[in-house]
N, C-alpha and C. Protein backbone atom coordinates (compact mmCIF):
# COMPACT_ATOMS: atom_id res chain seq x y z
N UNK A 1 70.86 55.55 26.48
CA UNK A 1 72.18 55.59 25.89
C UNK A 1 72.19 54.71 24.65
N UNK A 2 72.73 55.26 23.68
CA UNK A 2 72.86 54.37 22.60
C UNK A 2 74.17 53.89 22.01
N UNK A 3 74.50 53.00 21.05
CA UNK A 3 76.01 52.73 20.59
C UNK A 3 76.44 53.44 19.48
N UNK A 4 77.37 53.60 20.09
CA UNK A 4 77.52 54.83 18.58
C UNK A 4 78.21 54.11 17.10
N UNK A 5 77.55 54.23 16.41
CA UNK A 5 77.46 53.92 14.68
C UNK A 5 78.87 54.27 13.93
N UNK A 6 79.12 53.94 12.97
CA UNK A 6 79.74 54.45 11.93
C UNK A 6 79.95 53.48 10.58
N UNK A 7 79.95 54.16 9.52
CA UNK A 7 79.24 53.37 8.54
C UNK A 7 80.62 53.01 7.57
N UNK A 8 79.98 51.29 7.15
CA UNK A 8 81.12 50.84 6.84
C UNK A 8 80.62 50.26 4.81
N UNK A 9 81.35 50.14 4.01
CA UNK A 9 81.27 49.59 2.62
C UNK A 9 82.42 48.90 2.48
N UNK A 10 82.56 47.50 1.95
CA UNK A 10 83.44 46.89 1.67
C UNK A 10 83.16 45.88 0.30
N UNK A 11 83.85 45.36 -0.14
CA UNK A 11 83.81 44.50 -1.37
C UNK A 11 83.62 42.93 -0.71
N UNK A 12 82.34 42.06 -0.46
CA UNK A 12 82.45 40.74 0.06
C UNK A 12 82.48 39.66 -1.03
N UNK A 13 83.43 38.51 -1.32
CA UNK A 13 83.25 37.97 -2.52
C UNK A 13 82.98 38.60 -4.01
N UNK A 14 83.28 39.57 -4.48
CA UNK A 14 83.72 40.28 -5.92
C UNK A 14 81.96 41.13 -5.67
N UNK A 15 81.35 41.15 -4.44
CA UNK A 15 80.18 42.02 -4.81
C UNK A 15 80.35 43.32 -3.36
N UNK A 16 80.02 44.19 -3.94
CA UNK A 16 80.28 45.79 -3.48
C UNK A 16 79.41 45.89 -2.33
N UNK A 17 79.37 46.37 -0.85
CA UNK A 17 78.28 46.05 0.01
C UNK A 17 77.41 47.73 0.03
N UNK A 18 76.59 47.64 -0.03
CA UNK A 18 75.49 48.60 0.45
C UNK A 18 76.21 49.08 1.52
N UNK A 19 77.00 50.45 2.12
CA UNK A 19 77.01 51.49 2.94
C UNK A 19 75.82 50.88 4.14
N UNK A 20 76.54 50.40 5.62
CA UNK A 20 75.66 49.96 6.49
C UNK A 20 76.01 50.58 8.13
N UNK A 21 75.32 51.06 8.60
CA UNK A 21 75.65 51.73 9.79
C UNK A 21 76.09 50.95 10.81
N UNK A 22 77.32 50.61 11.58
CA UNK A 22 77.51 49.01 12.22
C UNK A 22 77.90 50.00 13.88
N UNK A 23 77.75 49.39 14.51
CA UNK A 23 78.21 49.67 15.85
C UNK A 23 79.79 49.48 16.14
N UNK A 24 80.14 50.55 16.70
CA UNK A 24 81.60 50.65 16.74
C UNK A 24 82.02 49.31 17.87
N UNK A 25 83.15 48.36 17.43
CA UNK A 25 83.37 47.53 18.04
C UNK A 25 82.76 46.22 17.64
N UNK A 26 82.04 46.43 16.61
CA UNK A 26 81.50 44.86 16.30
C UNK A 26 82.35 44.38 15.91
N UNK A 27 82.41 42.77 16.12
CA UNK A 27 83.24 42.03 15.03
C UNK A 27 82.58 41.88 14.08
N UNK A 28 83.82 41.55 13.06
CA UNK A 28 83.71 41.24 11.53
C UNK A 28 82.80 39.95 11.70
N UNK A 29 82.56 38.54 12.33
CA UNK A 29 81.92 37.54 12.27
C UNK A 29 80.95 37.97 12.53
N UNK A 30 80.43 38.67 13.22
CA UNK A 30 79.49 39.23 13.54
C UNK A 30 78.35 40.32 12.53
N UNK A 31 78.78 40.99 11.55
CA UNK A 31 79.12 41.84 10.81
C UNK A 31 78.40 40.99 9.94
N UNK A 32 79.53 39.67 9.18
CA UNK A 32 79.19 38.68 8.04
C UNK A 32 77.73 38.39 8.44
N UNK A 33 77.41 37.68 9.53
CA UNK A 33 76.40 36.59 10.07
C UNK A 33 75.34 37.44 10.11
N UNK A 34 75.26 38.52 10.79
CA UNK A 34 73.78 39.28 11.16
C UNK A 34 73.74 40.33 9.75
N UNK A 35 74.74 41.14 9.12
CA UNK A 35 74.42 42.47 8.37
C UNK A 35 74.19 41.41 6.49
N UNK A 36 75.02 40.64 6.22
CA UNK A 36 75.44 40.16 5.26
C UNK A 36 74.83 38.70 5.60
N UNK A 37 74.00 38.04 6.22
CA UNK A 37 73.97 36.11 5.91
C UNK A 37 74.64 35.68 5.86
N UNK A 38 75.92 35.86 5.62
CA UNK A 38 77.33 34.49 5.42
C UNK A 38 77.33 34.33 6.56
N UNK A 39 77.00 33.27 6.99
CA UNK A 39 77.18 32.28 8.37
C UNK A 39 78.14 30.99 7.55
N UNK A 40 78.96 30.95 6.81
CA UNK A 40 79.75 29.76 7.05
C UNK A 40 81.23 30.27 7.45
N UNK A 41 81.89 31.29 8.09
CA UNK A 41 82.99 31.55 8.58
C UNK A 41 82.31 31.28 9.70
N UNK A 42 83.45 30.16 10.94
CA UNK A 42 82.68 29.93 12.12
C UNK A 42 83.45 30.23 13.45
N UNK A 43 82.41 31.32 14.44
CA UNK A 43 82.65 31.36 15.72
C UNK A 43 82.98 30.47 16.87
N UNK A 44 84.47 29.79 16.36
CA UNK A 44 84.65 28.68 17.11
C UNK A 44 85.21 28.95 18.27
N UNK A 45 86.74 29.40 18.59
CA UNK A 45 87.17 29.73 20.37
C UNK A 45 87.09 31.50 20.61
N UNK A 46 86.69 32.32 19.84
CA UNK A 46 86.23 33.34 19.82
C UNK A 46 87.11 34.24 20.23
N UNK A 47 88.27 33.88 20.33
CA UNK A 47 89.91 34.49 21.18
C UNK A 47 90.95 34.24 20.20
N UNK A 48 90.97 33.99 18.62
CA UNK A 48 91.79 34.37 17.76
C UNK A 48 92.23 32.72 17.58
N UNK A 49 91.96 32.08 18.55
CA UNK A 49 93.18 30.92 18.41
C UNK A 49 93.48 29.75 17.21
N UNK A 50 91.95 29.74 17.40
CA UNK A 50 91.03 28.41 16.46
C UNK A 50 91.56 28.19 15.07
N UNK A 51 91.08 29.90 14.54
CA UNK A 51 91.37 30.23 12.97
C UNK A 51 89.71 29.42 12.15
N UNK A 52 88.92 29.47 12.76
CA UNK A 52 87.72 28.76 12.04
C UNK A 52 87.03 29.62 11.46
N UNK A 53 87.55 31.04 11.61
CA UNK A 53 86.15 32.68 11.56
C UNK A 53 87.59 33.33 10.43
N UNK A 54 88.44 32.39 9.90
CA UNK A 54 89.36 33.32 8.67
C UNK A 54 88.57 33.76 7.92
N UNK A 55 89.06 35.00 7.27
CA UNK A 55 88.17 34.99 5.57
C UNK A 55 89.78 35.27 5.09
N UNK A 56 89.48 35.56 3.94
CA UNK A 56 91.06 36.14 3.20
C UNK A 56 90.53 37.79 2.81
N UNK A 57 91.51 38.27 2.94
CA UNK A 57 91.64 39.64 2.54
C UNK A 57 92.69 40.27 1.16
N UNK A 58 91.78 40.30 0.11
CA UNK A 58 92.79 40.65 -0.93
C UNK A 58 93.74 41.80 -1.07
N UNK A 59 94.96 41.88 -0.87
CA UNK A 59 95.38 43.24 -0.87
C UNK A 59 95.92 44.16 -2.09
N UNK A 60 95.81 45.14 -2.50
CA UNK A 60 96.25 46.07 -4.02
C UNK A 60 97.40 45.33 -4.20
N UNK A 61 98.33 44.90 -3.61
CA UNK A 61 99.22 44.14 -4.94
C UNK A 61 99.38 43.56 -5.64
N UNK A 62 97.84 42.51 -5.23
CA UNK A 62 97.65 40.81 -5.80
C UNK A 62 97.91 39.88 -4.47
N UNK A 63 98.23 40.12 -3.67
CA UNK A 63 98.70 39.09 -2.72
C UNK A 63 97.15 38.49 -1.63
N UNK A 64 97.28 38.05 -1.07
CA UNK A 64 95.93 37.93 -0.12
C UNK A 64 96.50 37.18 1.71
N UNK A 65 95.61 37.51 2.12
CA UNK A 65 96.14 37.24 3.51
C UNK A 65 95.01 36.88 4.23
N UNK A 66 95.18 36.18 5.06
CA UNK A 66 93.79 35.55 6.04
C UNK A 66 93.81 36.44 7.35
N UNK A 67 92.61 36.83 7.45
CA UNK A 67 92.22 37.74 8.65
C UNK A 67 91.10 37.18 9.74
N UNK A 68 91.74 36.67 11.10
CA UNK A 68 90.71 36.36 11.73
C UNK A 68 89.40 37.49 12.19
N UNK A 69 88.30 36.76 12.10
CA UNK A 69 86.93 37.71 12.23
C UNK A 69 86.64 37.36 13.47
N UNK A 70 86.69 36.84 14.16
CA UNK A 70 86.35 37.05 15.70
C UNK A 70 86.78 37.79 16.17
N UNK A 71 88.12 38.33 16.18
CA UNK A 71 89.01 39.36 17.23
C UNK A 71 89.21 40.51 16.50
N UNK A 72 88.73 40.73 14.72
CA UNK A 72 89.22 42.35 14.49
C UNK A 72 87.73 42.79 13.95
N UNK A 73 87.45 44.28 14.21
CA UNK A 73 86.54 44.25 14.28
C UNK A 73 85.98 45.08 12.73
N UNK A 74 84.15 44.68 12.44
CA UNK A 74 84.44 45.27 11.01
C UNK A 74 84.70 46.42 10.74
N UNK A 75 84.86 47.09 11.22
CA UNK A 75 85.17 48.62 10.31
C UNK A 75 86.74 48.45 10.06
N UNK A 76 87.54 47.87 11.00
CA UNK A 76 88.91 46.97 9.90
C UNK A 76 89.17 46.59 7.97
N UNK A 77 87.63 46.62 8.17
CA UNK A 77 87.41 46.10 6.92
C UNK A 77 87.09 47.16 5.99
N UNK A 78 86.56 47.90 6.44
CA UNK A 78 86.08 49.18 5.44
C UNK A 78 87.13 49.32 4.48
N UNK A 79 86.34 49.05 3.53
CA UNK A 79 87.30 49.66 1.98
C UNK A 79 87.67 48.56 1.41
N UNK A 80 88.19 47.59 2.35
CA UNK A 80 88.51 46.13 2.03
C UNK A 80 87.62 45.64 0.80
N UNK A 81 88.76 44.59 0.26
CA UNK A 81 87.92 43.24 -0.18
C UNK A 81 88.07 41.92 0.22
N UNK A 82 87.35 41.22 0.57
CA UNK A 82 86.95 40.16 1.21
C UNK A 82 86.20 38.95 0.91
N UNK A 83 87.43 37.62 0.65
CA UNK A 83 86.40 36.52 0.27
C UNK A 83 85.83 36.01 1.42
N UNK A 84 85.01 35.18 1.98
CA UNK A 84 84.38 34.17 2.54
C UNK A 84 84.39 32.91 1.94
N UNK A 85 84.05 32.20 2.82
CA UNK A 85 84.04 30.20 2.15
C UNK A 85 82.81 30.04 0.97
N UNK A 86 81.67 31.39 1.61
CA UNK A 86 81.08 31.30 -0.12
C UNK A 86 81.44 31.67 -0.77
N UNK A 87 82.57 32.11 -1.17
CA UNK A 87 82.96 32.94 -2.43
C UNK A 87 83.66 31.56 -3.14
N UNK A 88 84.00 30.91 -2.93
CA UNK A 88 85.20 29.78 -3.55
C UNK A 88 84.83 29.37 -4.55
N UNK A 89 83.14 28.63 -4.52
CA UNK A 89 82.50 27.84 -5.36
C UNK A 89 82.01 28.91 -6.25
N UNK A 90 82.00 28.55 -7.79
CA UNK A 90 81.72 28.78 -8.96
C UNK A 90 80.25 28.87 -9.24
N UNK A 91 79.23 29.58 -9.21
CA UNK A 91 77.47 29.36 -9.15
C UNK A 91 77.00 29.84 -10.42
N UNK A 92 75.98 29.47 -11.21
CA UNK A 92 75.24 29.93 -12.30
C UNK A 92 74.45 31.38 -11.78
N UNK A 93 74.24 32.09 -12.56
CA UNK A 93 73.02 32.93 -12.51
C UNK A 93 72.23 33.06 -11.74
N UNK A 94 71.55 31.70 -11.02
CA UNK A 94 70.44 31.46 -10.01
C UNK A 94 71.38 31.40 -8.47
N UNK A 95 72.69 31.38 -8.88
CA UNK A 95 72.92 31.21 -7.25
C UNK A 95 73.66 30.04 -6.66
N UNK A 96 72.88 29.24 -8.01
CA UNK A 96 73.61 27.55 -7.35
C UNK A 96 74.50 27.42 -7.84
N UNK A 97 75.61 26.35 -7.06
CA UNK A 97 76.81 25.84 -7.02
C UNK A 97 76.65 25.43 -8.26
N UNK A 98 77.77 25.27 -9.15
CA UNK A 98 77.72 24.47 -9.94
C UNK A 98 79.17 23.67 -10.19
N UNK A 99 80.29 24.41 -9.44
CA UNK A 99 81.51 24.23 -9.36
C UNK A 99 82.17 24.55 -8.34
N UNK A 100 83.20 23.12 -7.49
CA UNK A 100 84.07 23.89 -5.97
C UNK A 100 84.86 23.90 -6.51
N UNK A 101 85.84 25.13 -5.94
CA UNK A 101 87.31 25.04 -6.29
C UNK A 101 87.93 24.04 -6.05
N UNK A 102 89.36 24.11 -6.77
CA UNK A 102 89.90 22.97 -6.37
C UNK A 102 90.08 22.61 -4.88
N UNK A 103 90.25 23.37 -4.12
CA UNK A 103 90.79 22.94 -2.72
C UNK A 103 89.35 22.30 -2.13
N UNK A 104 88.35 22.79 -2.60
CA UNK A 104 87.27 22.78 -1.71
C UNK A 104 86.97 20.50 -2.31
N UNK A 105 87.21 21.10 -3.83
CA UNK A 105 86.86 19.44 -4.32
C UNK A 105 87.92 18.67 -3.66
N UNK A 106 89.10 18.65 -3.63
CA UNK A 106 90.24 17.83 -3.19
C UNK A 106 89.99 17.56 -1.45
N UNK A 107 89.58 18.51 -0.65
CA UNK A 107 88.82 18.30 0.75
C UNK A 107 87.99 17.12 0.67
N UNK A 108 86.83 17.10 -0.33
CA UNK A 108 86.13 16.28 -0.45
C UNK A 108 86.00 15.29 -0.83
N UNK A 109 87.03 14.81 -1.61
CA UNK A 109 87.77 13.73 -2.14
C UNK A 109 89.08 12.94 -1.13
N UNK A 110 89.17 13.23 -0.44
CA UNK A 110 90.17 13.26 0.82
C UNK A 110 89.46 13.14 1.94
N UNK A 111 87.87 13.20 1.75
CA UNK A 111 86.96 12.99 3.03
C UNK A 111 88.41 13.61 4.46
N UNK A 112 88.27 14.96 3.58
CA UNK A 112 89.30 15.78 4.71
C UNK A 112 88.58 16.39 6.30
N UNK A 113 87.54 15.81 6.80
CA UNK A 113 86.86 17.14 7.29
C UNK A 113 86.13 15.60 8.06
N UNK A 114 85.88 15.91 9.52
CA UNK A 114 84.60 14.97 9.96
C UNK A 114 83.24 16.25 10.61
N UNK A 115 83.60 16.71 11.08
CA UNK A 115 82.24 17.41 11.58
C UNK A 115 82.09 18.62 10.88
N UNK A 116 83.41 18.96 10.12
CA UNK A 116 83.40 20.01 9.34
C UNK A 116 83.60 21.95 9.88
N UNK A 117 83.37 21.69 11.17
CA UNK A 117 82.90 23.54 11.64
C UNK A 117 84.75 24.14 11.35
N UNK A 118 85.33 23.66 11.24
CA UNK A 118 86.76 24.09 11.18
C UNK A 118 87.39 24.24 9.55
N UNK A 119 86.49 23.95 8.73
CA UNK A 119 86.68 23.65 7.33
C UNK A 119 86.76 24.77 6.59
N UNK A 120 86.20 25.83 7.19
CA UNK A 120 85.98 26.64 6.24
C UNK A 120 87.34 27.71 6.30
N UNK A 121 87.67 27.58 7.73
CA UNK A 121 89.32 28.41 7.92
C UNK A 121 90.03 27.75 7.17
N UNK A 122 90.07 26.33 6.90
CA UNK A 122 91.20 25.53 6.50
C UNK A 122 91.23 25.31 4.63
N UNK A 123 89.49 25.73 4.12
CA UNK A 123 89.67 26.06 2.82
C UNK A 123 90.61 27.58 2.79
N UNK A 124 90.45 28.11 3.57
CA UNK A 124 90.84 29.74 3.61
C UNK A 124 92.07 29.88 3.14
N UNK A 125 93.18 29.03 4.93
CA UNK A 125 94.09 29.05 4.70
C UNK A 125 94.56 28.47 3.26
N UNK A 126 94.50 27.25 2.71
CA UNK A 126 94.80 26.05 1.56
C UNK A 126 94.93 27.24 0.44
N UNK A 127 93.94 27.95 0.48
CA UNK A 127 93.47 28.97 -0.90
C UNK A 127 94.69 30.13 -0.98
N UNK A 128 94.87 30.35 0.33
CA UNK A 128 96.13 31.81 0.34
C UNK A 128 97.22 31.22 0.26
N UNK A 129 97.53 30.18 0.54
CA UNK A 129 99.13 29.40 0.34
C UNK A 129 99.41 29.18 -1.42
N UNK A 130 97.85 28.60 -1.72
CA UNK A 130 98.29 28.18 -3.23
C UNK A 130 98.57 29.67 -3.94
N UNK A 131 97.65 30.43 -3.30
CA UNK A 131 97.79 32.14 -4.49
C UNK A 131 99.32 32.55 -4.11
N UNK A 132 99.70 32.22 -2.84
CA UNK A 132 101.23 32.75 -2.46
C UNK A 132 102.07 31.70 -3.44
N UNK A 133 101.78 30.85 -3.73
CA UNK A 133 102.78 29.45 -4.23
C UNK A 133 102.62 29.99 -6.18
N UNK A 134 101.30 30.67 -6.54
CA UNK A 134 101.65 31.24 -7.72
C UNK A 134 102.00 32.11 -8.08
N UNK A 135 102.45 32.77 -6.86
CA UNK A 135 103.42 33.99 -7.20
C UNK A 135 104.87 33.79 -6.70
N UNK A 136 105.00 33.07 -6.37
CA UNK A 136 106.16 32.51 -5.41
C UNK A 136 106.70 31.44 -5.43
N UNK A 137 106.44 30.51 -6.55
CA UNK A 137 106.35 29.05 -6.54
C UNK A 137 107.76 28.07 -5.67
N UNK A 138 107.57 27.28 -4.81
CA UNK A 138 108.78 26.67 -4.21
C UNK A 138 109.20 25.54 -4.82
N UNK A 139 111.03 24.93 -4.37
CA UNK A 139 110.86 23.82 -4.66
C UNK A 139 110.14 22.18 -4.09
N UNK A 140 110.41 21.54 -5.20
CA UNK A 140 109.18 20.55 -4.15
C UNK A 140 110.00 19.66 -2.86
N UNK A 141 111.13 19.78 -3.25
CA UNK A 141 111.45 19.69 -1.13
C UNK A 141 110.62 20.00 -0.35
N UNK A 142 110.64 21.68 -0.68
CA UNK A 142 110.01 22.53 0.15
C UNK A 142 108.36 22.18 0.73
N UNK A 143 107.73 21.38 -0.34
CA UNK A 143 106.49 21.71 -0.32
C UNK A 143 105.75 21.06 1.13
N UNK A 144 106.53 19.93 1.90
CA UNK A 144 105.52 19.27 3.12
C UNK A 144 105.85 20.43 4.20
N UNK A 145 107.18 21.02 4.49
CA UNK A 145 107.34 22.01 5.29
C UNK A 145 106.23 23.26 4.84
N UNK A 146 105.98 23.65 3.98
CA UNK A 146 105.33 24.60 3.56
C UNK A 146 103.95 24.24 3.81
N UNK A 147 103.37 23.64 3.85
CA UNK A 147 102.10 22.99 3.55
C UNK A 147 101.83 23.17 5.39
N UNK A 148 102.94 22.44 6.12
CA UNK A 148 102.73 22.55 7.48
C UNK A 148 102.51 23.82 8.08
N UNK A 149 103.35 24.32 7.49
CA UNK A 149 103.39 26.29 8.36
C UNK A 149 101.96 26.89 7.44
N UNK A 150 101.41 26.39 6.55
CA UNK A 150 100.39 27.30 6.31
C UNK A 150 98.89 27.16 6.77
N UNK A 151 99.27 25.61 7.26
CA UNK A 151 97.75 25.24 8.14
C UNK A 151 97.94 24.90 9.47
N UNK A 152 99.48 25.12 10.22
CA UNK A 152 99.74 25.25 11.18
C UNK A 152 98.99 25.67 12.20
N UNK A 153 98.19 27.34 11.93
CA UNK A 153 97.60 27.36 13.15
C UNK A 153 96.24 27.43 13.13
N UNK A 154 95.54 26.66 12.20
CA UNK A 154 94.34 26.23 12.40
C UNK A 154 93.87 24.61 13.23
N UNK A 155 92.97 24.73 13.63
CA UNK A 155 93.15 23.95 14.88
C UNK A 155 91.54 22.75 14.59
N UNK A 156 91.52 21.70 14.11
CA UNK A 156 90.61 20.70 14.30
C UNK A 156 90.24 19.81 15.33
N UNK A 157 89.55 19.75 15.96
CA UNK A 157 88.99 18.77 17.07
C UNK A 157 88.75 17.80 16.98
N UNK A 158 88.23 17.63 15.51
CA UNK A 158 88.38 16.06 15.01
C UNK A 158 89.69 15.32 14.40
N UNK A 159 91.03 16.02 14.50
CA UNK A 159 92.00 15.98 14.38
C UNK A 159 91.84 15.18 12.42
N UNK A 160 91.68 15.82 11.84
CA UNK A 160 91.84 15.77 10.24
C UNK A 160 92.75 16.22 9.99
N UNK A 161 93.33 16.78 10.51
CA UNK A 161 95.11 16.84 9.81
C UNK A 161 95.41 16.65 8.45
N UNK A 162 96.04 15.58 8.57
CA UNK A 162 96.74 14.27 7.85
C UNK A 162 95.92 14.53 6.58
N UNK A 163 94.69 14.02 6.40
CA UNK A 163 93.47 14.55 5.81
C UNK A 163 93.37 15.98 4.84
N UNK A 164 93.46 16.97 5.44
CA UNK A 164 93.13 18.23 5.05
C UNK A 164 94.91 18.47 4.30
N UNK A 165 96.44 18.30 5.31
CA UNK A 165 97.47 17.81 4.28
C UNK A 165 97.43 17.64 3.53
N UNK A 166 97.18 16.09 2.96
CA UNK A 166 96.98 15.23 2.04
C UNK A 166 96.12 16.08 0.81
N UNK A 167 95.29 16.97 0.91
CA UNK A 167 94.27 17.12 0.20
C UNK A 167 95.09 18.18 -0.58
N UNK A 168 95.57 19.09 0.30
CA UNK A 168 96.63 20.35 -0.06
C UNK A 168 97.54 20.29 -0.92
N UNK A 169 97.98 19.09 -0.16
CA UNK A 169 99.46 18.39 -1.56
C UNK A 169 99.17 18.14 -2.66
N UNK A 170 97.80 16.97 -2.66
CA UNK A 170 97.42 16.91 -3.88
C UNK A 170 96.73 18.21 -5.01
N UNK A 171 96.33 19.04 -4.50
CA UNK A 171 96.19 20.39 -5.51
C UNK A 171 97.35 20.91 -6.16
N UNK A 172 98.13 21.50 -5.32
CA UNK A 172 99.62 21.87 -5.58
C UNK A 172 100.44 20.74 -6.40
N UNK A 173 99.96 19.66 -6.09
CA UNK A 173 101.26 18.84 -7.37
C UNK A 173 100.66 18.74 -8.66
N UNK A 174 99.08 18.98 -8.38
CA UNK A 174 98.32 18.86 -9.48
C UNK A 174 97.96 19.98 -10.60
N UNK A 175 98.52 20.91 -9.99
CA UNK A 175 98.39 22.28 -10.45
C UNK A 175 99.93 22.99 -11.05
N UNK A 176 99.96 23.01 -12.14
CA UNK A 176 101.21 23.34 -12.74
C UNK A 176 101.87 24.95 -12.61
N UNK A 177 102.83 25.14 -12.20
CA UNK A 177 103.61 26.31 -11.83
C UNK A 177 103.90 26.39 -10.61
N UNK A 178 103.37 25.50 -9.58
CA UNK A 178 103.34 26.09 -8.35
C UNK A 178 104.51 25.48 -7.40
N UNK A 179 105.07 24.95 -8.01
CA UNK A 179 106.70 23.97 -7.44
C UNK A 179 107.91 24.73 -8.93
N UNK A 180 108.73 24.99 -8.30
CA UNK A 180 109.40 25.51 -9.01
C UNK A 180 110.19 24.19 -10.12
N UNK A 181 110.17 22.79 -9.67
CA UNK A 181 110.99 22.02 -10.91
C UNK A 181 109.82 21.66 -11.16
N UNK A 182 108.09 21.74 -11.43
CA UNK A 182 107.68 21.33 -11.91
C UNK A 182 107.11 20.19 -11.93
N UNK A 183 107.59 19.43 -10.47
CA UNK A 183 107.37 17.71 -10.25
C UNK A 183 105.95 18.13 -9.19
C-alpha cells in the first residue's frame, strides 16, 4: 500500500518552489524541514498551541497573517506565498546575512530570547503586527494593549515576555507612521 501523493508549488520567502509530490496529510513543518531545509520554524507542542512552527502567509491584498505549520497541512499552502524566519534577514548574493530586520535586530538588542526555540514564531508574530500597524496605524494609547494581543498566544518557557514586548515597542516607536500621532 502506498500514500497517495499530490503535488504542491508555492512561493517560500520571494522564491517560487519546484512542483513536489508531498503525501496527502503532511504538515506544512514537515513539508519546510524535509522537502525545502528550513528547519528554523519549530515543532514545539505540535497541537497548534505553542505558535513556535508560525510562518506568515502573504495574502493578494497586501495584508499577511500567521499560519500555524504543525496542525495545517501543506497542500493548504499550494499557490500560497510564504515567509519563514529565513526570509527576514537581508543576504548578499552568496547567501550570507548581511542584514536582520528590524524586529529580528531589536530581539537582539533586548537579549529578548534565552534558549531561543520559540523565537522564531515571535519574530513572525512582531513582523505581521508591524505590516498590520502600516496599514492601519493606531493611537499610541493603543500601542501596549496591541502589542499584548499580538504576541498573546505565543507561548515561551523561558518566560521572555517582558523582553520580546519591550523589543516590539521599541521598533514601532522607532519606526515612523505606525502610531497614528506620531509619538
Amino acid at each position: 500500500m502506498s500514500i497517495p501523493t499530490r503535488p504542491i508549488t508555492l512561493t517560500v520567502n520571494g522564491k517560487a518552489t519546484a512542483p513536489a509530490q508531498v503525501p496527502e496529510g503532511l504538515m506544512m513543518i514537515d513539508f519546510l524541514h524535509e522537502y525545502l531545509g528550513l528547519t528554523g520554524s519549530r515543532l514545539g507542542c505540535g497541537q497548534g498551541v505553542c505558535h513556535a512552527c508560525v510562518v506568515i502567509v502573504d495574502k493578494p491584498d497586501g495584508g499577511s497573517e500567521q499560519m500555524r505549520t504543525c496542525i495545517t497541512g501543506a497542500h493548504f499552502f499550494d499557490g500560497k506565498k510564504v515567509r519563514t524566519i529565513e526570509g527576514h534577514a537581508k543576504r548578499n548574493e552568496k547567501g550570507e546575512v548581511v542584514a536582520l530586520s528590524p524586529i529580528q535586530q531589536k530581539f537582539i538588542e533586548h537579549f529578548s530570547f534565552q534558549c531561543g526555540y520559540c523565537t522564531p514564531g515571535f519574530v513572525n508574530a512582531a513582523t505581521v503586527f508591524v505590516e498590520k500597524l502600516k496599514r492601519q496605524p493606531i493611537a499610541r494609547a493603543q500601542l501596549e494593549p496591541a502589542i499584548n494581543e499580538a504576541l498573546n498566544d505565543h507561548i515561551c518557557r523561558c518566560t521572555g515576555y517582558v523582553r520580546y514586548f519591550e523589543a516590539v515597542r521599541d521598533v514601532v516607536l522607532q519606526t515612523p507612521g505606525l502610531l497614528k500621532d506620531g509619538k
